[in-house]
PDB file of N, CA and C in Angstrom:
ATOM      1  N   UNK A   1      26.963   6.315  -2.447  1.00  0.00           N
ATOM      2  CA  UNK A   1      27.106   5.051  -1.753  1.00  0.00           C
ATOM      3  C   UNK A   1      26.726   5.280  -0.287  1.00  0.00           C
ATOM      4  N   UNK A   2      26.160   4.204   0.302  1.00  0.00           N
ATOM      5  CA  UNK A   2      25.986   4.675   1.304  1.00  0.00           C
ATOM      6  C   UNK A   2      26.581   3.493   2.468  1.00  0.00           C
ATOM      7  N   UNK A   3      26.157   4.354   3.537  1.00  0.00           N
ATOM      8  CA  UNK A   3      27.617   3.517   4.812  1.00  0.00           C
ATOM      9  C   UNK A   3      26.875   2.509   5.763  1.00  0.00           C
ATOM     10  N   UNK A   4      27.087   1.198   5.936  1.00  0.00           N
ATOM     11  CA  UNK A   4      26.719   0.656   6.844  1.00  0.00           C
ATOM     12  C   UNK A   4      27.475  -0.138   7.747  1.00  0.00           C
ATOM     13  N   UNK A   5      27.162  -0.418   9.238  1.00  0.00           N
ATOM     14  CA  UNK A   5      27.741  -0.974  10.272  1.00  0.00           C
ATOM     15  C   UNK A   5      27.497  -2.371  10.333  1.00  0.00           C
ATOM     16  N   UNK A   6      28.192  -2.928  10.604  1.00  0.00           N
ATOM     17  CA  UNK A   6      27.984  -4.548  10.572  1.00  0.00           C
ATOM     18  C   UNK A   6      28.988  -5.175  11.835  1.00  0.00           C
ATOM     19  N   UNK A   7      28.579  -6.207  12.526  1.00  0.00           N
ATOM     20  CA  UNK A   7      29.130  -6.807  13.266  1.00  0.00           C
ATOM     21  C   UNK A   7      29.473  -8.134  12.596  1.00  0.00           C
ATOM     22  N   UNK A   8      30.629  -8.586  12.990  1.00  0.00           N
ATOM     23  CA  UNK A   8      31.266 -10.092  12.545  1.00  0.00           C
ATOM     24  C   UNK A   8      31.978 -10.996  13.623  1.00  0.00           C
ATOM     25  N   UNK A   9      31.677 -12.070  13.273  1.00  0.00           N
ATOM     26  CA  UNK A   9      32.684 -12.558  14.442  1.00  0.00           C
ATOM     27  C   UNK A   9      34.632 -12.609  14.010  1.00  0.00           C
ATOM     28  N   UNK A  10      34.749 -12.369  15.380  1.00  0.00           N
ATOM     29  CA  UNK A  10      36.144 -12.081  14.912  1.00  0.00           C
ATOM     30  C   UNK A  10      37.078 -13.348  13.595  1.00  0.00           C
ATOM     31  N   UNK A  11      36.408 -14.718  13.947  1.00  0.00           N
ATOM     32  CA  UNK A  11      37.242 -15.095  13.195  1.00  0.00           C
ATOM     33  C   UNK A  11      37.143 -14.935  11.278  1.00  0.00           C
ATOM     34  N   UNK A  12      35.874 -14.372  11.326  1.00  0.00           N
ATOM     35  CA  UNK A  12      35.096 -13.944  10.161  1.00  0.00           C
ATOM     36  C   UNK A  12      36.346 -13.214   9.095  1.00  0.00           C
ATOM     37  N   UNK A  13      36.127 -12.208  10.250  1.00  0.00           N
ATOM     38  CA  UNK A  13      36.803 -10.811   9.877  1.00  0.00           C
ATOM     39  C   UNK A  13      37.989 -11.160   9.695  1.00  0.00           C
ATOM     40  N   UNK A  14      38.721 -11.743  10.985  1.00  0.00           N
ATOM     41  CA  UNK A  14      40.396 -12.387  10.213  1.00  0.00           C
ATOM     42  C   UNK A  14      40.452 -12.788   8.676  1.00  0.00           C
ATOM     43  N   UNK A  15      39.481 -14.071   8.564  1.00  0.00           N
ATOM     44  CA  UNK A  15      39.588 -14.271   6.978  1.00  0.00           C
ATOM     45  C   UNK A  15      39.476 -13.617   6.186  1.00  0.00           C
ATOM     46  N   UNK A  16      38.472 -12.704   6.395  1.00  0.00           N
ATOM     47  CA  UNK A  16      37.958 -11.758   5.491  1.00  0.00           C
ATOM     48  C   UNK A  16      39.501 -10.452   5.240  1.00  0.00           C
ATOM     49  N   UNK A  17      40.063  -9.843   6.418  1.00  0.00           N
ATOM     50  CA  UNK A  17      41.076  -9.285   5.970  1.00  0.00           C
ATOM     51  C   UNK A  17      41.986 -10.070   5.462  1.00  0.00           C
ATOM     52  N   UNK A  18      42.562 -11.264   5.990  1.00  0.00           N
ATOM     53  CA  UNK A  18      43.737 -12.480   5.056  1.00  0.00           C
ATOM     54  C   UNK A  18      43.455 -12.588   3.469  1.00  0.00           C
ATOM     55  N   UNK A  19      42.147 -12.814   3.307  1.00  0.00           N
ATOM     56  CA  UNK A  19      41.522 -12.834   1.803  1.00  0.00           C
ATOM     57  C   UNK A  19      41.817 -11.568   1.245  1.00  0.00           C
ATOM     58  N   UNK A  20      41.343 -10.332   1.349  1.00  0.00           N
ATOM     59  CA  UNK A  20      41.430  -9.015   0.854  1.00  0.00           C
ATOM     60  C   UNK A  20      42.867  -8.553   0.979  1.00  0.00           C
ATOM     61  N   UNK A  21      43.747  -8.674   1.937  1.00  0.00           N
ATOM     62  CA  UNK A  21      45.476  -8.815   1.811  1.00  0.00           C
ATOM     63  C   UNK A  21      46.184  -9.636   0.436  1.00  0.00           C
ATOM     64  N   UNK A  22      45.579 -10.810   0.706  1.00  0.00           N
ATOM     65  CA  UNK A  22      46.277 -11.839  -0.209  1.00  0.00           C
ATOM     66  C   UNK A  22      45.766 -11.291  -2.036  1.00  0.00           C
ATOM     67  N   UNK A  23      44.337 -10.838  -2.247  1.00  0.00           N
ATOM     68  CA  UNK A  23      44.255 -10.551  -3.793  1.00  0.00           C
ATOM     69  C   UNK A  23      44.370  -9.182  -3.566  1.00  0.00           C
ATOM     70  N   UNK A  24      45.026  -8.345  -2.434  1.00  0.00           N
ATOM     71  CA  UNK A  24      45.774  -7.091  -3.180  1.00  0.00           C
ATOM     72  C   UNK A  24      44.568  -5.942  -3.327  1.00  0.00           C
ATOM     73  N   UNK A  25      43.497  -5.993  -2.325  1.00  0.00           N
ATOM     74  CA  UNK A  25      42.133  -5.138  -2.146  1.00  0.00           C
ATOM     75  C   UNK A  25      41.511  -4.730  -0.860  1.00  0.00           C
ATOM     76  N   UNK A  26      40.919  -3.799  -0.740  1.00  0.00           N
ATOM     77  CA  UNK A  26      40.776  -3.237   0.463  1.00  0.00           C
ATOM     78  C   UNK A  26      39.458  -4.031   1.137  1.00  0.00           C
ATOM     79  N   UNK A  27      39.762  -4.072   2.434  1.00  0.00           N
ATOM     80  CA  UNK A  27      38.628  -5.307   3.110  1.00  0.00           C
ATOM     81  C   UNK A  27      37.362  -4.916   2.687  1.00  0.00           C
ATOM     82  N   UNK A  28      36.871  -3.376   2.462  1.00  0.00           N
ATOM     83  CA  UNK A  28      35.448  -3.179   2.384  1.00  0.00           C
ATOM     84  C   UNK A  28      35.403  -3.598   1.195  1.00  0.00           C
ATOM     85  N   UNK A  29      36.261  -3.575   0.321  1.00  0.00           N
ATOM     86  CA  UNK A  29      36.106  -3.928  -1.660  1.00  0.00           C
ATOM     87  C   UNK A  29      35.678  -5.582  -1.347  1.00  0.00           C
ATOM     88  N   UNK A  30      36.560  -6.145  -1.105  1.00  0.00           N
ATOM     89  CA  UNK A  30      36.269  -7.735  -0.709  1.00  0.00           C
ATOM     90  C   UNK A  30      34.676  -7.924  -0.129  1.00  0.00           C
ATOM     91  N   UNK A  31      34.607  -7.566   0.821  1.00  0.00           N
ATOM     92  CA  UNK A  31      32.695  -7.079   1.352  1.00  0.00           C
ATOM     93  C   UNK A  31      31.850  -7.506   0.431  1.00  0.00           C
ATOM     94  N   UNK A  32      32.182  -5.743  -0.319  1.00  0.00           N
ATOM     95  CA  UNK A  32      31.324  -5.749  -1.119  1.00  0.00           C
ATOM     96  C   UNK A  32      31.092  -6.718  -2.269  1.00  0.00           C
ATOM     97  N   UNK A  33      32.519  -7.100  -2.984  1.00  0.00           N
ATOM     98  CA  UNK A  33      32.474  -8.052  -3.711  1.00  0.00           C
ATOM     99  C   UNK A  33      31.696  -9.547  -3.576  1.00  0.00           C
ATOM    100  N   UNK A  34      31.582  -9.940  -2.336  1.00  0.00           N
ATOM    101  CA  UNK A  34      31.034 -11.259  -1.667  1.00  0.00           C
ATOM    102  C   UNK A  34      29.901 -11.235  -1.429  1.00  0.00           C
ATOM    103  N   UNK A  35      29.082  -9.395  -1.109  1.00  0.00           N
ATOM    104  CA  UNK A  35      27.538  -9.141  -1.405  1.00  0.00           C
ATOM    105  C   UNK A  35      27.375  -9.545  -2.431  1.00  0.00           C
ATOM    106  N   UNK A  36      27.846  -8.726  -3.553  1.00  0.00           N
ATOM    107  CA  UNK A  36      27.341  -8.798  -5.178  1.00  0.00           C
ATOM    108  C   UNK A  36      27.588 -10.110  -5.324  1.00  0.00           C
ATOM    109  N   UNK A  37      28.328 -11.076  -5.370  1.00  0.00           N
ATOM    110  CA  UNK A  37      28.338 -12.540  -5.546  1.00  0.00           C
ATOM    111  C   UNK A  37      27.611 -12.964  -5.079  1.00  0.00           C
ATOM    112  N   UNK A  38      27.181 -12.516  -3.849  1.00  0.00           N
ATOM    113  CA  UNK A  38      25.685 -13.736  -2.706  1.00  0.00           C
ATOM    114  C   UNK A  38      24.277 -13.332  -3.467  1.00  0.00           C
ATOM    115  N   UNK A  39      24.335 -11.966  -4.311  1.00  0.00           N
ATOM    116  CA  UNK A  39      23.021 -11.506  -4.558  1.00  0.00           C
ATOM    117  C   UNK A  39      22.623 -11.918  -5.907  1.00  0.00           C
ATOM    118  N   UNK A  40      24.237 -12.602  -6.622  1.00  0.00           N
ATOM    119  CA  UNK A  40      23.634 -13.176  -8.184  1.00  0.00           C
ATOM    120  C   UNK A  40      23.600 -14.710  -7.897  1.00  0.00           C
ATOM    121  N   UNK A  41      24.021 -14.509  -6.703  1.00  0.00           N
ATOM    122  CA  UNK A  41      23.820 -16.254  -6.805  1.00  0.00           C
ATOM    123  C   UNK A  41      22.371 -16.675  -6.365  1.00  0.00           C
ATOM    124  N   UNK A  42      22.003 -15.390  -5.197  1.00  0.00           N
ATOM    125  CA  UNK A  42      20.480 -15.625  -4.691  1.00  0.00           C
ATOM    126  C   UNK A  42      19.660 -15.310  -6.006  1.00  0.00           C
ATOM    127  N   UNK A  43      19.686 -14.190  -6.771  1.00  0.00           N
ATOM    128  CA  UNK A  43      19.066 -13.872  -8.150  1.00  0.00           C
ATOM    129  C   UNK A  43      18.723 -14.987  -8.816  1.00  0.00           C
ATOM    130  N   UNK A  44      19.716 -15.834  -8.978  1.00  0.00           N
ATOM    131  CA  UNK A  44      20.026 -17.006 -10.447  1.00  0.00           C
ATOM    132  C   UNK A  44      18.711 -17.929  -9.512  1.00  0.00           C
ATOM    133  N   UNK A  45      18.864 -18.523  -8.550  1.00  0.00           N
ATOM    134  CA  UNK A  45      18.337 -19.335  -7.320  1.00  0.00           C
ATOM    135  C   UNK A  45      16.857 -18.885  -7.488  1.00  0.00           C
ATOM    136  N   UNK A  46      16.252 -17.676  -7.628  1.00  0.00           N
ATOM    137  CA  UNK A  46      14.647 -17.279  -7.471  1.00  0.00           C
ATOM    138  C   UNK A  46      14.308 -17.349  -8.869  1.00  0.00           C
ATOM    139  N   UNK A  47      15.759 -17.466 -10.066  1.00  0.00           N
ATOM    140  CA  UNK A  47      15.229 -17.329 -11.261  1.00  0.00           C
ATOM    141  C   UNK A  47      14.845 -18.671 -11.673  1.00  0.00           C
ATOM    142  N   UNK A  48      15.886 -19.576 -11.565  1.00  0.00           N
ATOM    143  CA  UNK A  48      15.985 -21.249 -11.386  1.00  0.00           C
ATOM    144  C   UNK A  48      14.723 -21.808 -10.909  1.00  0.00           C
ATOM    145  N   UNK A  49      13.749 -21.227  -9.729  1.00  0.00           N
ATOM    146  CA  UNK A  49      12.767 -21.745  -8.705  1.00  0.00           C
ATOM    147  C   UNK A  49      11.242 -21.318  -9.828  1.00  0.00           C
ATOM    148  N   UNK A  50      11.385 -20.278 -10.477  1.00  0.00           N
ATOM    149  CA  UNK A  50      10.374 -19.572 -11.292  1.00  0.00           C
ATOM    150  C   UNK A  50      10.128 -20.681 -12.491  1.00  0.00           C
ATOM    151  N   UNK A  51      11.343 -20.785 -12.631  1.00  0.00           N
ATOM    152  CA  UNK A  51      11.489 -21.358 -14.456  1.00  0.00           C
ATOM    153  C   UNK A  51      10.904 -22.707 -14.272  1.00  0.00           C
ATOM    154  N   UNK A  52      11.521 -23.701 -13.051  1.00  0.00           N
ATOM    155  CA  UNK A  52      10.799 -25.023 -12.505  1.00  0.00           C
ATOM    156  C   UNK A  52       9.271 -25.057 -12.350  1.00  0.00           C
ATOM    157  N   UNK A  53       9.073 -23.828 -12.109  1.00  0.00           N
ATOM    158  CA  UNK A  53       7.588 -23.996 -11.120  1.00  0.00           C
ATOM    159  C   UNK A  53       6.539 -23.594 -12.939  1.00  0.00           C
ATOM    160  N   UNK A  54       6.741 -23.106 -13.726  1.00  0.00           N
ATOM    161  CA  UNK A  54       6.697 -22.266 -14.804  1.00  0.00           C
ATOM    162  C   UNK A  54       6.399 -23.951 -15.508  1.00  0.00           C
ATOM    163  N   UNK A  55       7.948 -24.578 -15.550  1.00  0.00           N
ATOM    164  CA  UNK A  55       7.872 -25.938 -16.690  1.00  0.00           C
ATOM    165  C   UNK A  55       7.051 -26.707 -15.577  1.00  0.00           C
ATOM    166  N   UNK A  56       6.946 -26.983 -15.122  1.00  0.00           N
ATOM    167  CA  UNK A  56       5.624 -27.968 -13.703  1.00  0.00           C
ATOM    168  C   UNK A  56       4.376 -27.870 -14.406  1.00  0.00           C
ATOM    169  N   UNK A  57       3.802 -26.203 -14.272  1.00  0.00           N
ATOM    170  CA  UNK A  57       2.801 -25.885 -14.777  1.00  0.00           C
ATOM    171  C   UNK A  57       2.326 -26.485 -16.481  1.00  0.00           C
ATOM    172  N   UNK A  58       3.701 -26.087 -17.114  1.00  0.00           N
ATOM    173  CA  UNK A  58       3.473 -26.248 -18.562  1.00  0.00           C
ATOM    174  C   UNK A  58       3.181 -27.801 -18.730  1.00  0.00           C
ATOM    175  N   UNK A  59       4.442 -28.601 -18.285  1.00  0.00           N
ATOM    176  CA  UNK A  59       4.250 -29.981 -18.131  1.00  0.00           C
ATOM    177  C   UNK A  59       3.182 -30.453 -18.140  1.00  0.00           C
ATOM    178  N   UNK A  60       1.720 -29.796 -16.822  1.00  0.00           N
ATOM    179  CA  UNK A  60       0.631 -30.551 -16.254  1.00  0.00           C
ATOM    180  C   UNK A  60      -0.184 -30.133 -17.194  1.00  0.00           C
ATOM    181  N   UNK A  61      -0.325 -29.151 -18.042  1.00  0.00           N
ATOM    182  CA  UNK A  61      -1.019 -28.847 -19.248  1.00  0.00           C
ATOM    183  C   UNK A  61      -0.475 -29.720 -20.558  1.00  0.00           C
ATOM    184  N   UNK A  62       0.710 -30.196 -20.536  1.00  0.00           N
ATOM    185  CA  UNK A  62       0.538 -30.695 -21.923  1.00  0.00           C
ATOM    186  C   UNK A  62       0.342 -31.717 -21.939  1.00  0.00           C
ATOM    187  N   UNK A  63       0.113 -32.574 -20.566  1.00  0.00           N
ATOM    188  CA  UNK A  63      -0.238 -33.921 -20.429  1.00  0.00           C
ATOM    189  C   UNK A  63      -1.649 -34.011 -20.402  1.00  0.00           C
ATOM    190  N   UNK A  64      -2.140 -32.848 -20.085  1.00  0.00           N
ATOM    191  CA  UNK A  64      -3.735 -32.820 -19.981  1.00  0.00           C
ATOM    192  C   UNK A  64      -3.885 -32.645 -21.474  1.00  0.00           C
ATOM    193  N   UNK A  65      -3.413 -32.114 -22.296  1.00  0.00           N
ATOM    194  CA  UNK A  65      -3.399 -32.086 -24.267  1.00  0.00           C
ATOM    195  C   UNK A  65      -3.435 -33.032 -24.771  1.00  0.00           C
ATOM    196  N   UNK A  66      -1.984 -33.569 -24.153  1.00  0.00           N
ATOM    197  CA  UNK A  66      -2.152 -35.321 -24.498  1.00  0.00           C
ATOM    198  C   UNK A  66      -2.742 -36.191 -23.956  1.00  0.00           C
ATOM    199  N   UNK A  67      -3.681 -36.240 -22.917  1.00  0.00           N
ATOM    200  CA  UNK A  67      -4.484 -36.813 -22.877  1.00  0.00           C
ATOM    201  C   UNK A  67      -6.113 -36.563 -23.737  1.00  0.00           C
ATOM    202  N   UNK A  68      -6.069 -35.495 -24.285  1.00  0.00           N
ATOM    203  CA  UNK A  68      -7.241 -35.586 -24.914  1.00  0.00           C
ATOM    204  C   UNK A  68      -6.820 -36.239 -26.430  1.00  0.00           C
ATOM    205  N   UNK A  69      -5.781 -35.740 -26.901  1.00  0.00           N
ATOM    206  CA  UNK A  69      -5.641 -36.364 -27.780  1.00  0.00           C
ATOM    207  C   UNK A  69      -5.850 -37.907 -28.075  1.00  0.00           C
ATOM    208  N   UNK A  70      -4.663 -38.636 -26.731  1.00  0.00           N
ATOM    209  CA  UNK A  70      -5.569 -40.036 -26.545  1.00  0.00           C
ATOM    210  C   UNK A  70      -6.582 -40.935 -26.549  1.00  0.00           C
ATOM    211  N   UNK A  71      -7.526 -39.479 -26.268  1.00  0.00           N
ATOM    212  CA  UNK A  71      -9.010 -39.955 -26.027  1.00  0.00           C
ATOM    213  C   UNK A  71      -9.595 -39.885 -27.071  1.00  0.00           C
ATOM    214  N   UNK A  72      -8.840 -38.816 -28.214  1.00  0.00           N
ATOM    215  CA  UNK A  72      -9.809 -38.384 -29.165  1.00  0.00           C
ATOM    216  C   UNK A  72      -9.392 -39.693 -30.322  1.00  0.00           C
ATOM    217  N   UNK A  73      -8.340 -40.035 -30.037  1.00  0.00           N
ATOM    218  CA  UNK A  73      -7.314 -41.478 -30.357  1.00  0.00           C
ATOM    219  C   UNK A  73      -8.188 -42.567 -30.510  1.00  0.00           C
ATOM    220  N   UNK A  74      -8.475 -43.015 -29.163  1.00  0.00           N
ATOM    221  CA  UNK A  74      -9.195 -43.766 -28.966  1.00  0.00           C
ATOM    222  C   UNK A  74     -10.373 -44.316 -29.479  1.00  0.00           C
ATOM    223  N   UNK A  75     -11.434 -42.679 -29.237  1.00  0.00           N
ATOM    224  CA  UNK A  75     -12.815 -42.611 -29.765  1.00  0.00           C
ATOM    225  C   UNK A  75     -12.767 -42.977 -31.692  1.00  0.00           C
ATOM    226  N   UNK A  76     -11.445 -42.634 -32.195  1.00  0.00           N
ATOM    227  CA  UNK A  76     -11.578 -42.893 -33.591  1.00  0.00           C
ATOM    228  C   UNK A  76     -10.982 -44.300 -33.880  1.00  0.00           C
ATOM    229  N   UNK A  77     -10.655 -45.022 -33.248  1.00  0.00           N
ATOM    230  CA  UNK A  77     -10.674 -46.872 -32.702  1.00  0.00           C
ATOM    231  C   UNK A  77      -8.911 -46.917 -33.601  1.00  0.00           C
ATOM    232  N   UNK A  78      -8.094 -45.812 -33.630  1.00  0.00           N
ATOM    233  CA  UNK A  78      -6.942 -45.254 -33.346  1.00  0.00           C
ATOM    234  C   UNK A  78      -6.837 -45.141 -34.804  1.00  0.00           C
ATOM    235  N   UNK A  79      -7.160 -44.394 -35.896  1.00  0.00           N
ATOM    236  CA  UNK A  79      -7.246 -43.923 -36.828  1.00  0.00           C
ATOM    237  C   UNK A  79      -6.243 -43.067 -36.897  1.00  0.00           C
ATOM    238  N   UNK A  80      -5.800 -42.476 -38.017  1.00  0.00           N
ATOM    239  CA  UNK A  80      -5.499 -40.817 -38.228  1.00  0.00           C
ATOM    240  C   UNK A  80      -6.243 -39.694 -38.658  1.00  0.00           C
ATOM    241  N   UNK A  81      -6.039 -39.053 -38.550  1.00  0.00           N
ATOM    242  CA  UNK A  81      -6.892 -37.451 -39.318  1.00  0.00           C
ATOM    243  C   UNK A  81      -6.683 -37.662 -40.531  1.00  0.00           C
ATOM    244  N   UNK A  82      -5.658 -38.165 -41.747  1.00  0.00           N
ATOM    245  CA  UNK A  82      -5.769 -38.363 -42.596  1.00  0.00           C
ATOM    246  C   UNK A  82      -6.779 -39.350 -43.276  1.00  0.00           C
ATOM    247  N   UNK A  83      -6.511 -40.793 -42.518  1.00  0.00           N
ATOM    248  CA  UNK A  83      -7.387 -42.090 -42.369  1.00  0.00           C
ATOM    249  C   UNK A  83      -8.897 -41.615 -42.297  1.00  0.00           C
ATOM    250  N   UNK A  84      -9.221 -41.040 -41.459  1.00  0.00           N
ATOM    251  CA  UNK A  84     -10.397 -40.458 -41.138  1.00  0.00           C
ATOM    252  C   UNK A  84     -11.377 -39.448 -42.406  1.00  0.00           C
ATOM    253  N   UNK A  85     -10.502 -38.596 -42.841  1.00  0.00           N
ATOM    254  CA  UNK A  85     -10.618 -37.867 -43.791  1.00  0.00           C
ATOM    255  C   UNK A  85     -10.668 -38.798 -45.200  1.00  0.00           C
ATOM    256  N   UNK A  86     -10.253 -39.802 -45.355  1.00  0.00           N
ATOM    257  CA  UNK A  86     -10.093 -40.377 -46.610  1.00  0.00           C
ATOM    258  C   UNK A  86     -11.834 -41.598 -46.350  1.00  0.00           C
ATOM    259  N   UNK A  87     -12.076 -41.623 -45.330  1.00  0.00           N
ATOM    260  CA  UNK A  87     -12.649 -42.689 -45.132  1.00  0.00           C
ATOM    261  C   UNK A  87     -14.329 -41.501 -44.909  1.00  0.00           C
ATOM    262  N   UNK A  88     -14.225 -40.494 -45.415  1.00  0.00           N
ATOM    263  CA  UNK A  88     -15.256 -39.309 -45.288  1.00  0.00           C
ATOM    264  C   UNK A  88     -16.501 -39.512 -46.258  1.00  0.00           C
ATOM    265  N   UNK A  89     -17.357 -39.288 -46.223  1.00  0.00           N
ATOM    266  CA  UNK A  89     -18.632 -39.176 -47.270  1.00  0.00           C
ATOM    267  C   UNK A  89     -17.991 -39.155 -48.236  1.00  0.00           C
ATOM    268  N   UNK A  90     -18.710 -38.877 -49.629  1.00  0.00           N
ATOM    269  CA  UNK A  90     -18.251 -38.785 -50.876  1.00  0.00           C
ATOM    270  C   UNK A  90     -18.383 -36.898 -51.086  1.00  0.00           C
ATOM    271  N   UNK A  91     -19.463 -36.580 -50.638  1.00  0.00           N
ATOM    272  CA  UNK A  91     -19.482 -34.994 -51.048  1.00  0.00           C
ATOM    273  C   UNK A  91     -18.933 -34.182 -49.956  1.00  0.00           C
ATOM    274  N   UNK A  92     -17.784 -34.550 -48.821  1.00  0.00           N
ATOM    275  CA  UNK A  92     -17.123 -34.157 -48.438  1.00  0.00           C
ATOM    276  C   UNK A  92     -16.660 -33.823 -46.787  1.00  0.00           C
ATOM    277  N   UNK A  93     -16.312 -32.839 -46.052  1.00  0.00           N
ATOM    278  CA  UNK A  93     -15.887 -32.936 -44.917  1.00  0.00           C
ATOM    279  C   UNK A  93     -15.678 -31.168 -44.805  1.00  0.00           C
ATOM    280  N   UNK A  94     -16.633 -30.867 -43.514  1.00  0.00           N
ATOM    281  CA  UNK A  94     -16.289 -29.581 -43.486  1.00  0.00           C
ATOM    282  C   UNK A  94     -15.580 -29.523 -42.449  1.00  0.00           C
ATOM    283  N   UNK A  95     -14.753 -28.425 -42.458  1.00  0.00           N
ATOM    284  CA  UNK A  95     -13.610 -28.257 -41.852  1.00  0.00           C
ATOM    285  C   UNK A  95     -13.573 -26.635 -40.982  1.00  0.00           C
ATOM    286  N   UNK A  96     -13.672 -26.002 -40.187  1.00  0.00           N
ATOM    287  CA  UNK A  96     -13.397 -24.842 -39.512  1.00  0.00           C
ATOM    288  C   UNK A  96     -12.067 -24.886 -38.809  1.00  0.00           C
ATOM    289  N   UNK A  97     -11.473 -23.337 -39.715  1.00  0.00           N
ATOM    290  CA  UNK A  97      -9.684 -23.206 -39.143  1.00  0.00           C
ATOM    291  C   UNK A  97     -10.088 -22.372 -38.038  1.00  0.00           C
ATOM    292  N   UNK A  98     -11.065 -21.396 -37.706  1.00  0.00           N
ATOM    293  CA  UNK A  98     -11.084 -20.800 -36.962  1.00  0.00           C
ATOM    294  C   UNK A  98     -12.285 -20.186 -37.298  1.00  0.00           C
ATOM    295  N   UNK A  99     -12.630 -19.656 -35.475  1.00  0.00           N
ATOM    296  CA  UNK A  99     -13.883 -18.649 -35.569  1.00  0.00           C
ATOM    297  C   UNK A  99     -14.053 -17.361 -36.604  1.00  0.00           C
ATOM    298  N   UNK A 100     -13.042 -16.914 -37.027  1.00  0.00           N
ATOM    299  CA  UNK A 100     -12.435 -15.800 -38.169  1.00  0.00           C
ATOM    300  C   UNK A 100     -12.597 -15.809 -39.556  1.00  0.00           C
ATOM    301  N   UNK A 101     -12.475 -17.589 -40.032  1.00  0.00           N
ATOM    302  CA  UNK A 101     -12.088 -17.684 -41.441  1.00  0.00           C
ATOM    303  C   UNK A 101     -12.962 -18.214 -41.800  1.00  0.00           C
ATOM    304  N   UNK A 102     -13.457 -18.486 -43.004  1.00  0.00           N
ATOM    305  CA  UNK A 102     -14.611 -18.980 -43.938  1.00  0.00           C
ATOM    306  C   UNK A 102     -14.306 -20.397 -44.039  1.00  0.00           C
ATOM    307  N   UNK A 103     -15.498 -21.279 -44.111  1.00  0.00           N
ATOM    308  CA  UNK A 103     -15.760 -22.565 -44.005  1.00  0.00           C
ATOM    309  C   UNK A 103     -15.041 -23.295 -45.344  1.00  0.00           C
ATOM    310  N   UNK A 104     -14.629 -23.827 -45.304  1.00  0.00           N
ATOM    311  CA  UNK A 104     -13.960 -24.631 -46.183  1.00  0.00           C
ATOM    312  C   UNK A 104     -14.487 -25.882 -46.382  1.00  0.00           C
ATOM    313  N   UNK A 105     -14.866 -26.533 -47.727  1.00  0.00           N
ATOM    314  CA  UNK A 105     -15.257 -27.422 -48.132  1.00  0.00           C
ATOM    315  C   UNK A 105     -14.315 -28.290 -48.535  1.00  0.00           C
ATOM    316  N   UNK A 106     -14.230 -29.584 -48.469  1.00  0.00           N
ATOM    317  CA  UNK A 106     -13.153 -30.454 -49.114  1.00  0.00           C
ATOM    318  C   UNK A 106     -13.927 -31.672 -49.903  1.00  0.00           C
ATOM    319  N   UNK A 107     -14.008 -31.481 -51.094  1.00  0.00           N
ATOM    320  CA  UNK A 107     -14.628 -32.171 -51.524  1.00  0.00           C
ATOM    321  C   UNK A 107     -13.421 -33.205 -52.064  1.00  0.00           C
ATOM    322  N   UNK A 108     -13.997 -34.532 -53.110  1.00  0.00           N
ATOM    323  CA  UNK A 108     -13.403 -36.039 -53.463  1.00  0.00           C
ATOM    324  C   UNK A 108     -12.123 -34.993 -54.123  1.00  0.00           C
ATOM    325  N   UNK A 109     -12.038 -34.348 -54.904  1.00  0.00           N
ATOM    326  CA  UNK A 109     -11.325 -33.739 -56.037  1.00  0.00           C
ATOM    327  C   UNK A 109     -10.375 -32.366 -55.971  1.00  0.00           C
ATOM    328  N   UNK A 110     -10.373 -31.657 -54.433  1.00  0.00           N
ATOM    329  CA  UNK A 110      -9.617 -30.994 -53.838  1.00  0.00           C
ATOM    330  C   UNK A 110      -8.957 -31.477 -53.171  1.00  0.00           C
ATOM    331  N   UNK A 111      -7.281 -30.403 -52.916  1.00  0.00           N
ATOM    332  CA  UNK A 111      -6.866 -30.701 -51.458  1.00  0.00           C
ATOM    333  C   UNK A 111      -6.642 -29.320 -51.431  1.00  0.00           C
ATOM    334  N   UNK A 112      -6.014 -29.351 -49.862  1.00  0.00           N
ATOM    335  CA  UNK A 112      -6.063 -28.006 -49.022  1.00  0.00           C
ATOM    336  C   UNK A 112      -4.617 -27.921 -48.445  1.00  0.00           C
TER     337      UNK A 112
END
């Protein structure tokens, strides 16, 4: 542990020994105790400020999602993906799950 000097104003320090008298602990224990309390409360406070700034970010992205969706809403004169799909050619609707996986055909007489 190591030792440090600190100045207070006197009426500080009165309380501060009245407090550490009254729960029965030595003034530097009290100190220290009121550091470690100021430093989880500052902790919680930078964690609180992260997590806001974090959901802000996420927020302005999923409104930008939902706005394409809207649009993509829109452009189909407000259809569904199902609607859309049923309302498809007769020999079918190709479909890509991903750059990875093989093309999938959906023809009148499958589902997926």
């Amino acid at each position: 542990m190591e030792l440090i000097s600190l100045k207070l104003p006197e009426d500080l320090l009165e309380t501060t020994m009245r407090c550490a008298l009254y729960l029965g602990i030595p003034r530097a224990e009290y100190i220290r105790r009121a550091i470690e309390r100021m430093n989880r409360e500052a902790e919680a406070r930078v964690r609180a400020e992260r997590m806001a700034r974090a959901s802000r970010k996420i927020r302005r992205e999923s409104m930008r999602v939902n706005a394409e969706f809207a649009a993509i809403e829109r452009d189909c004169g407000g259809r569904t993906f199902k609607a859309l799909l049923a309302s498809a050619p007769p020999d079918g609707v190709e479909i890509r799950r991903s750059r990875d996986t093989a093309r999938h055909r959906l023809s009148k007489g499958s589902r997926s």
